[in-house]
N, C-alpha and C. Protein backbone atom coordinates (compact mmCIF):
# COMPACT_ATOMS: atom_id res chain seq x y z
N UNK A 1 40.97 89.83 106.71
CA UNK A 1 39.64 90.41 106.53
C UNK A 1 38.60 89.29 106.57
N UNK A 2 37.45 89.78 107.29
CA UNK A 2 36.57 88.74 107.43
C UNK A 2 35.68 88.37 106.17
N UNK A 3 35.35 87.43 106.19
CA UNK A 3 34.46 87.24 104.52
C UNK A 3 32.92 86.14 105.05
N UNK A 4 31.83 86.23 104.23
CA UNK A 4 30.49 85.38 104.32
C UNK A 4 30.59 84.62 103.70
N UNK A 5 29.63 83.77 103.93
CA UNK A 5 29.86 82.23 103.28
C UNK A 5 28.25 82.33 102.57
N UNK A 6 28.27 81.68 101.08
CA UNK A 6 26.77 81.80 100.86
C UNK A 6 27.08 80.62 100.05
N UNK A 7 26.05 79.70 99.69
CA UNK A 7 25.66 78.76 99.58
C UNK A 7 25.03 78.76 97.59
N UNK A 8 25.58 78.78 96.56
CA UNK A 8 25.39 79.00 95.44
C UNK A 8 26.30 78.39 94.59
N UNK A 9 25.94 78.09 93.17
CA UNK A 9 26.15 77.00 92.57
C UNK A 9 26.91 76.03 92.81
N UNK A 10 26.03 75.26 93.83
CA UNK A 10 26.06 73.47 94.27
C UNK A 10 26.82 73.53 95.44
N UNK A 11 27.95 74.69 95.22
CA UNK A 11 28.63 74.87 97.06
C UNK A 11 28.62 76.10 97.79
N UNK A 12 29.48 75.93 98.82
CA UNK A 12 29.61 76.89 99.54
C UNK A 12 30.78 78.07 99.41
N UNK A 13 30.53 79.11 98.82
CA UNK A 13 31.74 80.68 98.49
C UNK A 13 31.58 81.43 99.53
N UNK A 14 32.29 82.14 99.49
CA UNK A 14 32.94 83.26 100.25
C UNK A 14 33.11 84.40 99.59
N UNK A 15 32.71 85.39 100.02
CA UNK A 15 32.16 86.77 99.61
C UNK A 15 33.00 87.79 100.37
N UNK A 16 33.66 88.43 99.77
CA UNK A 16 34.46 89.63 101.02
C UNK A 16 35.11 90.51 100.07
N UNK A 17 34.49 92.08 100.60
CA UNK A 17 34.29 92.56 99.98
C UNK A 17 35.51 93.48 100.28
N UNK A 18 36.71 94.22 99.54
CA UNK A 18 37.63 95.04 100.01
C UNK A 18 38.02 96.46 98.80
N UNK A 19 39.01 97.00 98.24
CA UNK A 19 39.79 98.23 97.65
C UNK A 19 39.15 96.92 96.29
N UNK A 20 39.85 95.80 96.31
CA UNK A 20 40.23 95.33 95.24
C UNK A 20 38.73 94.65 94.54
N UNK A 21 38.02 94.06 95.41
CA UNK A 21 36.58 93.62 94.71
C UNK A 21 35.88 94.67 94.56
N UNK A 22 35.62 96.06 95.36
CA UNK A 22 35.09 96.89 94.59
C UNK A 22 35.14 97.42 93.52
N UNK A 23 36.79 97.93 93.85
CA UNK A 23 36.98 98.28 92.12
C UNK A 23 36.68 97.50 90.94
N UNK A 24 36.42 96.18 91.25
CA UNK A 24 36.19 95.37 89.79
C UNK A 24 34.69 95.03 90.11
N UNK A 25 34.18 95.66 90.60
CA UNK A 25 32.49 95.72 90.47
C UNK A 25 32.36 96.47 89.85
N UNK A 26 32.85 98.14 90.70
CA UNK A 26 32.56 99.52 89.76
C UNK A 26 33.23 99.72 88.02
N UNK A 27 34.32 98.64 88.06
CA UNK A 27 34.71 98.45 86.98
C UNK A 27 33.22 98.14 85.95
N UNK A 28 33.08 96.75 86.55
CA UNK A 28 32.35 96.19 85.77
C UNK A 28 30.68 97.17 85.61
N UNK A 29 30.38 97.59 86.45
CA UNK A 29 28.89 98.53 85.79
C UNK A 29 29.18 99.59 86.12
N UNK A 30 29.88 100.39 85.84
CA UNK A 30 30.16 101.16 85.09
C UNK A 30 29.80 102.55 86.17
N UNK A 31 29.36 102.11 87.61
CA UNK A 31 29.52 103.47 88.73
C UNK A 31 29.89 102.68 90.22
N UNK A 32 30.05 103.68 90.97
CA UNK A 32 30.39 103.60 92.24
C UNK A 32 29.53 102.56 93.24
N UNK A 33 30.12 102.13 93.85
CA UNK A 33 29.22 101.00 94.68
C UNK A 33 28.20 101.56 95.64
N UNK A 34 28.63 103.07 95.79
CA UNK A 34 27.10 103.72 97.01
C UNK A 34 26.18 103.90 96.07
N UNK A 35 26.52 104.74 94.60
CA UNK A 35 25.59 105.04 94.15
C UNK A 35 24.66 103.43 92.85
N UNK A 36 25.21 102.38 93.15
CA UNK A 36 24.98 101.09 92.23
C UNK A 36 24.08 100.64 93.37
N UNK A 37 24.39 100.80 94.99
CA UNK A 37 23.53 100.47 96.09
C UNK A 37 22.43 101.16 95.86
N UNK A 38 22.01 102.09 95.53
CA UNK A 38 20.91 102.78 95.87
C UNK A 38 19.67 102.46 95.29
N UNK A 39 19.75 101.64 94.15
CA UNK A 39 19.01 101.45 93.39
C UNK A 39 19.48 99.82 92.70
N UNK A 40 19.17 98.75 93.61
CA UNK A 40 19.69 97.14 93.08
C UNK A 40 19.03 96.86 92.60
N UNK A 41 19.16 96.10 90.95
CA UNK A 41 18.91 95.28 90.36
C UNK A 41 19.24 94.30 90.20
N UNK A 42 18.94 93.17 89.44
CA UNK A 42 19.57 92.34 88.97
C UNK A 42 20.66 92.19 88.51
N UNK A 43 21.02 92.97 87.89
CA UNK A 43 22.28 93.06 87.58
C UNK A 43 22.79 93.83 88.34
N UNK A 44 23.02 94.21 89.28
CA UNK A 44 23.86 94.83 90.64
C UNK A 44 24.22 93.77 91.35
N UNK A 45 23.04 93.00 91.65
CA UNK A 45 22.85 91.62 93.00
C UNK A 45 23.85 90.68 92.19
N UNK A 46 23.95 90.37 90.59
CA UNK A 46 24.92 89.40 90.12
C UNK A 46 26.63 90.19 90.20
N UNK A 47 26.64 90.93 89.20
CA UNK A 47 27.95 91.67 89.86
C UNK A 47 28.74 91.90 91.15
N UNK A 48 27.76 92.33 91.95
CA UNK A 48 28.25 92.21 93.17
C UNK A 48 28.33 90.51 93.59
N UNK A 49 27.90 89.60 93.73
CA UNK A 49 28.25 88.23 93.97
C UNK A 49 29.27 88.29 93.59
N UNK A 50 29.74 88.49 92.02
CA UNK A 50 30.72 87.79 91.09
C UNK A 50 31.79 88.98 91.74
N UNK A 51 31.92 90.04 91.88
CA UNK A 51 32.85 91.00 92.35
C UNK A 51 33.53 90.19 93.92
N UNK A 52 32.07 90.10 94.54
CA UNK A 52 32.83 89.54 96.30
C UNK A 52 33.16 87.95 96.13
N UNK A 53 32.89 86.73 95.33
CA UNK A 53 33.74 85.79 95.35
C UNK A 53 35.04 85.65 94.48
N UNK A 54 35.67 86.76 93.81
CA UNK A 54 37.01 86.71 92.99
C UNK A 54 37.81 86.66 93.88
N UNK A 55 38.07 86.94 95.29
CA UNK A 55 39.47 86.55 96.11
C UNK A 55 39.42 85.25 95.92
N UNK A 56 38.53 84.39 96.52
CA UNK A 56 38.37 82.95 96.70
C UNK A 56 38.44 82.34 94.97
N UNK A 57 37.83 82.92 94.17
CA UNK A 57 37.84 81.92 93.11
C UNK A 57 38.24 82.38 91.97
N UNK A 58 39.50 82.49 91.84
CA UNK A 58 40.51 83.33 90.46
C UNK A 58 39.90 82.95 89.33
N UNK A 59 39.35 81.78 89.47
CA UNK A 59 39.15 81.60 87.73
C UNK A 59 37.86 82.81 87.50
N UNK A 60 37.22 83.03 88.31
CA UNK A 60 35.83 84.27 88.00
C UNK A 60 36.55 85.35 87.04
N UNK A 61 37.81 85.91 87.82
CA UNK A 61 38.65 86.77 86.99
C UNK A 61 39.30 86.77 85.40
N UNK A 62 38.94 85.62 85.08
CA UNK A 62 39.61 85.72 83.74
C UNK A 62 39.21 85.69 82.67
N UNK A 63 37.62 86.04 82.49
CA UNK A 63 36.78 85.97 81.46
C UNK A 63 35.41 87.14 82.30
N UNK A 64 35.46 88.37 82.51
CA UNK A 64 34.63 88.57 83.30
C UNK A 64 33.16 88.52 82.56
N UNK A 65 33.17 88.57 81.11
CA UNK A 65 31.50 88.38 80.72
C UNK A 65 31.05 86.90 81.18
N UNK A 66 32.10 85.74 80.81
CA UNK A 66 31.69 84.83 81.23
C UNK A 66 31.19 84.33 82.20
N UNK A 67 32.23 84.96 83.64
CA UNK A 67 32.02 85.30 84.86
C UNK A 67 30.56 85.49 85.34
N UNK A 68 30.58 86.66 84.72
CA UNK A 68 29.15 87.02 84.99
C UNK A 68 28.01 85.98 85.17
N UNK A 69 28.12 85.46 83.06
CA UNK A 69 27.01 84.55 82.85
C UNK A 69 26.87 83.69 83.89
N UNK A 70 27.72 82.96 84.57
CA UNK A 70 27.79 81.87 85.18
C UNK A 70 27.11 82.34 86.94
N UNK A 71 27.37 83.35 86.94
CA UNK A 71 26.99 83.54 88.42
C UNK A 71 25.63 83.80 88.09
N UNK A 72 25.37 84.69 86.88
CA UNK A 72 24.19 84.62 86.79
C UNK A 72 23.28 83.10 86.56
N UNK A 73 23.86 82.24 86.21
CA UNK A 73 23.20 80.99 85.98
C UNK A 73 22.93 80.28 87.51
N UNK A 74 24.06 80.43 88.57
CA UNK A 74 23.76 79.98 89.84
C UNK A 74 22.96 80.93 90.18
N UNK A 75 22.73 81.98 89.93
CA UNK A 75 21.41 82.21 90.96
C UNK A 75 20.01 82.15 90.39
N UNK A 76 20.12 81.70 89.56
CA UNK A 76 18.78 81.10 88.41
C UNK A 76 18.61 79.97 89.02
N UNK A 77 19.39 79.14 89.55
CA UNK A 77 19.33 77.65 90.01
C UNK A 77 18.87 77.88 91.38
N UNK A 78 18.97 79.11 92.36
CA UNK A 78 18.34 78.78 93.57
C UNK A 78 16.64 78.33 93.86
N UNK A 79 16.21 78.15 94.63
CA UNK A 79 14.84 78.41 94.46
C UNK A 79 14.02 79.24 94.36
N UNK A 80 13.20 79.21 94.40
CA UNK A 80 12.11 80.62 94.92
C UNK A 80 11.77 81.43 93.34
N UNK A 81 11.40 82.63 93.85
CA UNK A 81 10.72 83.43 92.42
C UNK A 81 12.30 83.93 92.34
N UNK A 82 12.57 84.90 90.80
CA UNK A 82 13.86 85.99 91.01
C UNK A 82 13.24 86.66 92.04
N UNK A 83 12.57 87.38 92.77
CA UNK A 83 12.54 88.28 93.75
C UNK A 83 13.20 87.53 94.82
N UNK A 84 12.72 86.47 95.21
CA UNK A 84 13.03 85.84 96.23
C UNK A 84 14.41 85.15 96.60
N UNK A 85 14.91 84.96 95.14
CA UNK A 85 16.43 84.59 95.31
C UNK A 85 17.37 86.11 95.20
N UNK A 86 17.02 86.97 94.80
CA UNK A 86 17.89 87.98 95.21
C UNK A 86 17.62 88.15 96.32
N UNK A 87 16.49 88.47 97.08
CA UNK A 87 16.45 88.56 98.55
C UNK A 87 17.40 87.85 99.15
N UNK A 88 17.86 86.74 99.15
CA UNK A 88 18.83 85.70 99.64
C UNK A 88 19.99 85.56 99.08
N UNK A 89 20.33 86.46 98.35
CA UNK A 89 21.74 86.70 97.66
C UNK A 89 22.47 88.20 98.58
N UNK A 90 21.08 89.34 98.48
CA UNK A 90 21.47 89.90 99.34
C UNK A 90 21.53 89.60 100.81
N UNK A 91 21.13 89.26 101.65
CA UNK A 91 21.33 88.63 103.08
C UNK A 91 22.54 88.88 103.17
N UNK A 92 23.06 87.92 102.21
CA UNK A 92 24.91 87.74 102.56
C UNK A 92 25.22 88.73 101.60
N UNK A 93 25.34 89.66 100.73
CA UNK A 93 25.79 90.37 100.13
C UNK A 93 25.51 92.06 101.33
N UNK A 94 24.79 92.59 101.84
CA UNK A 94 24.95 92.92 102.63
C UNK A 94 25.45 92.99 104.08
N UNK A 95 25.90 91.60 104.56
CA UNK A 95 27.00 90.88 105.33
C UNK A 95 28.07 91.52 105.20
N UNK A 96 28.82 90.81 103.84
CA UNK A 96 29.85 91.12 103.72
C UNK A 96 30.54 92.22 103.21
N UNK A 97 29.30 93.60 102.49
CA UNK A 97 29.75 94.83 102.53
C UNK A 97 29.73 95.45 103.87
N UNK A 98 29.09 95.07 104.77
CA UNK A 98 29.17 95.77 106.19
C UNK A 98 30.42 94.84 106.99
N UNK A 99 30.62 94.10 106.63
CA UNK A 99 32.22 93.53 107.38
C UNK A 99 33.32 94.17 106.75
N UNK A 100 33.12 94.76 105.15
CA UNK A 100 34.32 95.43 104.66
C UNK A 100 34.27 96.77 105.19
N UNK A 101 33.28 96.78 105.53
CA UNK A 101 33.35 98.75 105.49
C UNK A 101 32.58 99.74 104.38
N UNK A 102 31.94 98.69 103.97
CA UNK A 102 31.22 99.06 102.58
C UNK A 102 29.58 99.88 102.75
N UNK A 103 28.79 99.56 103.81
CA UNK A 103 27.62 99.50 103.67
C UNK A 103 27.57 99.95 105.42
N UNK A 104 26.51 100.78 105.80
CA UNK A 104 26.40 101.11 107.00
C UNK A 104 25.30 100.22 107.72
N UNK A 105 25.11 100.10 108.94
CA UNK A 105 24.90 99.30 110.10
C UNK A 105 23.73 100.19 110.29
N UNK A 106 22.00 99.67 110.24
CA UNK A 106 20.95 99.60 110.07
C UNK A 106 20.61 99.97 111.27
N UNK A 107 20.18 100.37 111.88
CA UNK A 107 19.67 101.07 113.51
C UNK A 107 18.65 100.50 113.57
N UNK A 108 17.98 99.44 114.55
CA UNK A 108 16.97 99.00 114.85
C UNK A 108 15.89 99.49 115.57
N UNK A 109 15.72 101.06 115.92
CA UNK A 109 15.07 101.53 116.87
C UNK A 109 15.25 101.26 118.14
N UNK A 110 16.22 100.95 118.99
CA UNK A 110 16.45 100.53 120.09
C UNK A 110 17.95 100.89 120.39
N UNK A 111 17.93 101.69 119.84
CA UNK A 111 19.44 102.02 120.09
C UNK A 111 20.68 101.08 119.33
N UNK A 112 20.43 99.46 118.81
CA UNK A 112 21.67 99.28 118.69
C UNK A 112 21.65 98.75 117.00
N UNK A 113 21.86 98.25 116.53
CA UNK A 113 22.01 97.87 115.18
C UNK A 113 21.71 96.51 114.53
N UNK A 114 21.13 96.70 113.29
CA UNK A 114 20.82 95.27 112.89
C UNK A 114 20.21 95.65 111.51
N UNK A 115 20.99 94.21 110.76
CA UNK A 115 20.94 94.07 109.34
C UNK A 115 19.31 93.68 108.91
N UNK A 116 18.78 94.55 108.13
CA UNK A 116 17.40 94.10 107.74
C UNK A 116 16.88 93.15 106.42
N UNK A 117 17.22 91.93 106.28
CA UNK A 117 17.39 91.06 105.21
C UNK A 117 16.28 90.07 105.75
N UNK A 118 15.85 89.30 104.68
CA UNK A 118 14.61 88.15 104.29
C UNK A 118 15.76 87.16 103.82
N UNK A 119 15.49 85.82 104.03
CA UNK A 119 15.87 84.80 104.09
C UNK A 119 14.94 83.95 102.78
N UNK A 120 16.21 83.61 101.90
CA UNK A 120 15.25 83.28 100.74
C UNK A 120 14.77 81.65 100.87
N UNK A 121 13.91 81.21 100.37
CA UNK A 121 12.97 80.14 100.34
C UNK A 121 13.92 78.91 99.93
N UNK A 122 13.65 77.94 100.94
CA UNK A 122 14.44 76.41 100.99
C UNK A 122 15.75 76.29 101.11
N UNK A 123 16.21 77.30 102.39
CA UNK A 123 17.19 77.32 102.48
C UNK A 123 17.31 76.34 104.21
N UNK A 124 18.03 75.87 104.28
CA UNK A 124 18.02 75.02 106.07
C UNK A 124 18.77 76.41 106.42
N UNK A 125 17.92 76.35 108.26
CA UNK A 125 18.30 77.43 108.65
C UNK A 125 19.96 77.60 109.31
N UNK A 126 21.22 76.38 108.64
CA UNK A 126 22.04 77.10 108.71
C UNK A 126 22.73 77.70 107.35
N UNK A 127 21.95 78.13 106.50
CA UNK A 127 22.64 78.82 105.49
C UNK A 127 22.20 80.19 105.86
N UNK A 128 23.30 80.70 106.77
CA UNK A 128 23.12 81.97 107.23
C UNK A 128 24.37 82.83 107.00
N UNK A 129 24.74 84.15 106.91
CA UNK A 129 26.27 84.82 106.70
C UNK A 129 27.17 84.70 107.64
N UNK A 130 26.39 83.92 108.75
CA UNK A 130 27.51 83.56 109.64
C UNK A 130 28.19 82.17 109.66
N UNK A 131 27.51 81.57 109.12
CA UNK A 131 27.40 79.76 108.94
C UNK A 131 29.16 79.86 108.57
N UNK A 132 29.84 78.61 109.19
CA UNK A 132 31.63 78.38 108.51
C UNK A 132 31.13 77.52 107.23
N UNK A 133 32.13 77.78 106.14
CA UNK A 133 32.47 76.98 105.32
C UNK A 133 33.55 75.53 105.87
N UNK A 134 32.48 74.68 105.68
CA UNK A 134 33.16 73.28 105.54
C UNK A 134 33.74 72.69 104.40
């Protein structure tokens, strides 16, 4: 399964979203990921991070309040306003629910499709959801 690469506390994770990170999102707040989409907060945009990097980083799994705190602390550390760093959390958080199968494919008026995301502030333009992890 394919996974995004996003750029948060100090390195580079991998986000991929499948059966098993959803369920421990919807675990964790307490509804379904269409209906937790419909309406993102802050605490959706951190959960979901901390939900799509647990393949890659087991230790997230073993304390999930802690978990949390901590992801929530890397995205306190990005730049920009909070508006502006969730904007750039989602980028790649919408990536990688539309590579799982999670999130539907945005119609651009032209017939073909495209993800509608803002690029958050002081980022070099290859911190993108396509960028490889080095």
């Amino acid at each position: 399964m394919e996974s995004v690469i996003i750029e948060i506390g100090g390195q580079k994770r991998r986000l991929r979203f499948d059966e098993n990170a959803v369920s421990l999102f919807e675990e964790a707040v307490g509804m379904s990921i269409g209906t937790a989409c419909k309406d993102i907060g802050q605490g959706t945009v951190r959960a979901l991070l901390w939900a799509g990097m647990c393949h890659d980083d087991r230790s997230l799994r073993r304390d999930r309040d802690e978990a949390l705190w901590r992801v929530g602390e890397w995205m306190s550390k990005l730049p920009g306003t909070p508006l502006e760093r969730s904007d750039y959390c989602m980028k790649f958080l919408k990536q990688a629910l539309l590579l799982g199968g999670y999130m539907p494919e945005e119609k651009n008026g032209t017939g073909g499709t495209e993800m509608k995301t803002e690029g958050g502030p002081g980022f070099a333009s290859g911190a993108s959801p396509s960028a490889p992890l080095s």
